[in-house]
N, C-alpha and C. Protein backbone atom coordinates (compact mmCIF):
# COMPACT_ATOMS: atom_id res chain seq x y z
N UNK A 1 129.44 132.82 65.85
CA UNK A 1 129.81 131.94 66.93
C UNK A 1 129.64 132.69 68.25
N UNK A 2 129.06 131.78 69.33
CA UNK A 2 128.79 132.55 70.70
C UNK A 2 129.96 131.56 71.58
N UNK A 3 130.24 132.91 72.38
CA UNK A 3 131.32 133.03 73.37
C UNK A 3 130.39 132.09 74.60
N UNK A 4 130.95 131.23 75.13
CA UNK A 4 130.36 130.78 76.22
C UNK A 4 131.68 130.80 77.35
N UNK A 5 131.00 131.49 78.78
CA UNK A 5 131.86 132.06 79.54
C UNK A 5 132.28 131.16 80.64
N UNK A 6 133.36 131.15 81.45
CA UNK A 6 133.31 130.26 82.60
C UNK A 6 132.68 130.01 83.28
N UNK A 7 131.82 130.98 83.76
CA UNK A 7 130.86 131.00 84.73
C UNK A 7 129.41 130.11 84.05
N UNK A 8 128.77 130.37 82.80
CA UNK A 8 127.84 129.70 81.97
C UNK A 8 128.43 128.22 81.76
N UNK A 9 129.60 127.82 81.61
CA UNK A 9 130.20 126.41 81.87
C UNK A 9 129.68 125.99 83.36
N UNK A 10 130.70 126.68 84.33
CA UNK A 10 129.96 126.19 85.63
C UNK A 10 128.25 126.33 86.02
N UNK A 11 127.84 126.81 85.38
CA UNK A 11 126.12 126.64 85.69
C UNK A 11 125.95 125.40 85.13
N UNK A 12 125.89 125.61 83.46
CA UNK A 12 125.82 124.08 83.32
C UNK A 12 126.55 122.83 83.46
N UNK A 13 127.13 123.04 84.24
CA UNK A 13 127.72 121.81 84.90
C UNK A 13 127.10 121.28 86.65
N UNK A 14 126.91 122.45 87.11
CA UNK A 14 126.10 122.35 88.15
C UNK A 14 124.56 121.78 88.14
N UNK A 15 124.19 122.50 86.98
CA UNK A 15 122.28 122.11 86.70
C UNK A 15 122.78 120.51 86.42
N UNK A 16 123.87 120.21 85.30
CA UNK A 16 123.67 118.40 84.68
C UNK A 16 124.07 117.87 86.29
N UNK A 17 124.82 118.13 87.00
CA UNK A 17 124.89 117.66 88.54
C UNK A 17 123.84 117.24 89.43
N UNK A 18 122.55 118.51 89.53
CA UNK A 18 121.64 118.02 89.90
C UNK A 18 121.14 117.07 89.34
N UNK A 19 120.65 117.16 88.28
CA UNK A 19 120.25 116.37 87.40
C UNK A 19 120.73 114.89 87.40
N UNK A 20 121.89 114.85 87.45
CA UNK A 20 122.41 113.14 87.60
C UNK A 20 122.13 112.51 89.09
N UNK A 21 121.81 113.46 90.12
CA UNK A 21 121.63 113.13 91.24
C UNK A 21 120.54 112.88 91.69
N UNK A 22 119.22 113.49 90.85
CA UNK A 22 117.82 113.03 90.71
C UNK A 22 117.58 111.98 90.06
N UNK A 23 118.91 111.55 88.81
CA UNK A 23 119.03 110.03 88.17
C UNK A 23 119.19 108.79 89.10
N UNK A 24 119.78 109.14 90.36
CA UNK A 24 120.56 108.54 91.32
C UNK A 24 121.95 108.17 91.13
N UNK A 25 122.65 109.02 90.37
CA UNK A 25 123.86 108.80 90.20
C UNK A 25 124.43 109.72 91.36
N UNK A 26 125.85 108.95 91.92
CA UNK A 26 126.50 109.35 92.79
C UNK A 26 127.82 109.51 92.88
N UNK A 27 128.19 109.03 91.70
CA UNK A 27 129.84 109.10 91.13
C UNK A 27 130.35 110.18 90.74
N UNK A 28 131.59 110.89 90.65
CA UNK A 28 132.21 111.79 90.33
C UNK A 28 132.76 111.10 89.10
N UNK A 29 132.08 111.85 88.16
CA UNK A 29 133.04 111.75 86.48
C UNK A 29 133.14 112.10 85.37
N UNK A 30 133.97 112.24 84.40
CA UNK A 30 133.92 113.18 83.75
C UNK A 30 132.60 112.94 82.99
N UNK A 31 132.40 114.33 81.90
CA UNK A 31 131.22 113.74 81.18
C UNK A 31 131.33 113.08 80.34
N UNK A 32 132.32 112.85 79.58
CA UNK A 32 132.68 111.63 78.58
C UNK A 32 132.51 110.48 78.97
N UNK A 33 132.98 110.40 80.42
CA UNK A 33 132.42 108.92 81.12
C UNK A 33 131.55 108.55 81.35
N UNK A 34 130.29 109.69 81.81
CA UNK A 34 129.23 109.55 81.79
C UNK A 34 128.58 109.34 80.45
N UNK A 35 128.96 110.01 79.24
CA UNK A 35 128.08 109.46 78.14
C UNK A 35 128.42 108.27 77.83
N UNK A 36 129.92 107.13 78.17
CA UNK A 36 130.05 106.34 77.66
C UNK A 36 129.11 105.43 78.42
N UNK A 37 128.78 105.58 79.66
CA UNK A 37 128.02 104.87 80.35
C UNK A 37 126.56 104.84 79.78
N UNK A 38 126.28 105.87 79.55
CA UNK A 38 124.94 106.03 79.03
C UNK A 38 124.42 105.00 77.96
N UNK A 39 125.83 105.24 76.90
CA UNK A 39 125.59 104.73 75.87
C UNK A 39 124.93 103.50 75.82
N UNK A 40 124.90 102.63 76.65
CA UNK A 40 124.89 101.33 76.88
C UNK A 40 123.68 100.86 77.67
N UNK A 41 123.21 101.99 78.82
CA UNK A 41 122.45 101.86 79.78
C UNK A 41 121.64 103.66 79.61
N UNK A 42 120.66 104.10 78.23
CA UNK A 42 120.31 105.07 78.70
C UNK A 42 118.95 105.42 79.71
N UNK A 43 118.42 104.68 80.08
CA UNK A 43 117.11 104.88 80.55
C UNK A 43 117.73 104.95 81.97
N UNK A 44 119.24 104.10 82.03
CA UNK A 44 119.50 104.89 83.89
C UNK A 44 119.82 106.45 83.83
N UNK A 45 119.83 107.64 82.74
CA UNK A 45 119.99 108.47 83.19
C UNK A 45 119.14 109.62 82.14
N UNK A 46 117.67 109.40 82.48
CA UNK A 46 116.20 109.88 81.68
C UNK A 46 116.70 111.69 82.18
N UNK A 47 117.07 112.34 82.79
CA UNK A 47 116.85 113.49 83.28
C UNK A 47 118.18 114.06 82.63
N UNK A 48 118.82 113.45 82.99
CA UNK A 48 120.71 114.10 82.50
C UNK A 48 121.40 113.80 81.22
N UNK A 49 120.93 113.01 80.53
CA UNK A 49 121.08 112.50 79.05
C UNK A 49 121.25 113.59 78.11
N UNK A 50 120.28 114.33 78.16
CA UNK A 50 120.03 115.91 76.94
C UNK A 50 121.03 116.77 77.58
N UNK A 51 121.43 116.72 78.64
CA UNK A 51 122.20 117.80 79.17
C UNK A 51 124.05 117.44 79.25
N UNK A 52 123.93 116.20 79.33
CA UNK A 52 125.37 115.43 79.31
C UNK A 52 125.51 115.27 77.61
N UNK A 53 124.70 115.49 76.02
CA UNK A 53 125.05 115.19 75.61
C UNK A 53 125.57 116.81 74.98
N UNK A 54 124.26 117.86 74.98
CA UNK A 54 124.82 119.49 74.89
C UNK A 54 126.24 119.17 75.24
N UNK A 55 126.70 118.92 76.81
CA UNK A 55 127.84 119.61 76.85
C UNK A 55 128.91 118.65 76.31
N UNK A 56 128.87 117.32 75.87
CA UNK A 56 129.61 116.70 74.68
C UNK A 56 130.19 117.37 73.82
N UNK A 57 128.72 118.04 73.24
CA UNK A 57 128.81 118.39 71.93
C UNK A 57 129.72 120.00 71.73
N UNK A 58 129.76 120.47 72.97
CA UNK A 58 130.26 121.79 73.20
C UNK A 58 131.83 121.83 73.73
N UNK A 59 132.26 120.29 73.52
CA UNK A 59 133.83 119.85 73.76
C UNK A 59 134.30 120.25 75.26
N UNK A 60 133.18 119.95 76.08
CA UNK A 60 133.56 120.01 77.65
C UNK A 60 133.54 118.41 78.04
N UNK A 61 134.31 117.34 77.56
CA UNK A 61 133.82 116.33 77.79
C UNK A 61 134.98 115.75 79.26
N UNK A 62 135.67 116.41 79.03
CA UNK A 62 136.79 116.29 80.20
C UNK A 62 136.54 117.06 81.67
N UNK A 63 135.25 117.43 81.51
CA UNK A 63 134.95 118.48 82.83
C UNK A 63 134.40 117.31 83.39
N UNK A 64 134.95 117.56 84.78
CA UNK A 64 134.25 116.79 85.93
C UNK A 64 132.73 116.87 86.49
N UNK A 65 131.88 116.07 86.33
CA UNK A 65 130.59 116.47 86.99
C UNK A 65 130.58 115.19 88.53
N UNK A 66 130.06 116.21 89.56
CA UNK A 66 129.78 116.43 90.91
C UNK A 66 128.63 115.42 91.15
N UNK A 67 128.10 114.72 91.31
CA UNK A 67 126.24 114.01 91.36
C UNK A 67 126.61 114.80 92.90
N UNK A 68 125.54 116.10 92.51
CA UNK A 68 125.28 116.61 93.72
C UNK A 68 124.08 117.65 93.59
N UNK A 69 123.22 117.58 94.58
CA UNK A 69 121.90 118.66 94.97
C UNK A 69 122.38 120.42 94.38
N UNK A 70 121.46 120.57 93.54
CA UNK A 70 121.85 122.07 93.14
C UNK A 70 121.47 123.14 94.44
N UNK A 71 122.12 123.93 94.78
CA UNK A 71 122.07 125.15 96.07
C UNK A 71 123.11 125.23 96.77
């Protein structure tokens, strides 16, 4: 089992950020909310989908994501 660190959380949470913001998403929410949204409507989010579902699957689903420009 690999240790994943706070800081490797906040990257990928930052990269799926950009990413939802190149989707045109602009909402602040968690990622659970975001996959439930997905679920229903995935082609609104072609770029952030693979990356919102990793961190599902990695039980960060309560972390807040930002729709914001990575830098």
């Amino acid at each position: 089992m690999k240790v994943i660190t706070q800081k490797q959380i906040q990257l990928a949470i930052e990269h799926t950020a950009g990413l939802l913001k190149k989707d045109g998403v602009t909402q602040t929410l968690t990622v659970q909310e975001l996959l439930d949204a997905a679920q229903f409507h995935p082609a609104q989010f072609p770029s952030a989908l693979p990356a919102l579902e990793i961190l599902g699957l990695l039980g960060l689903g309560d972390e807040l994501v930002r729709a914001e420009k990575l830098g």
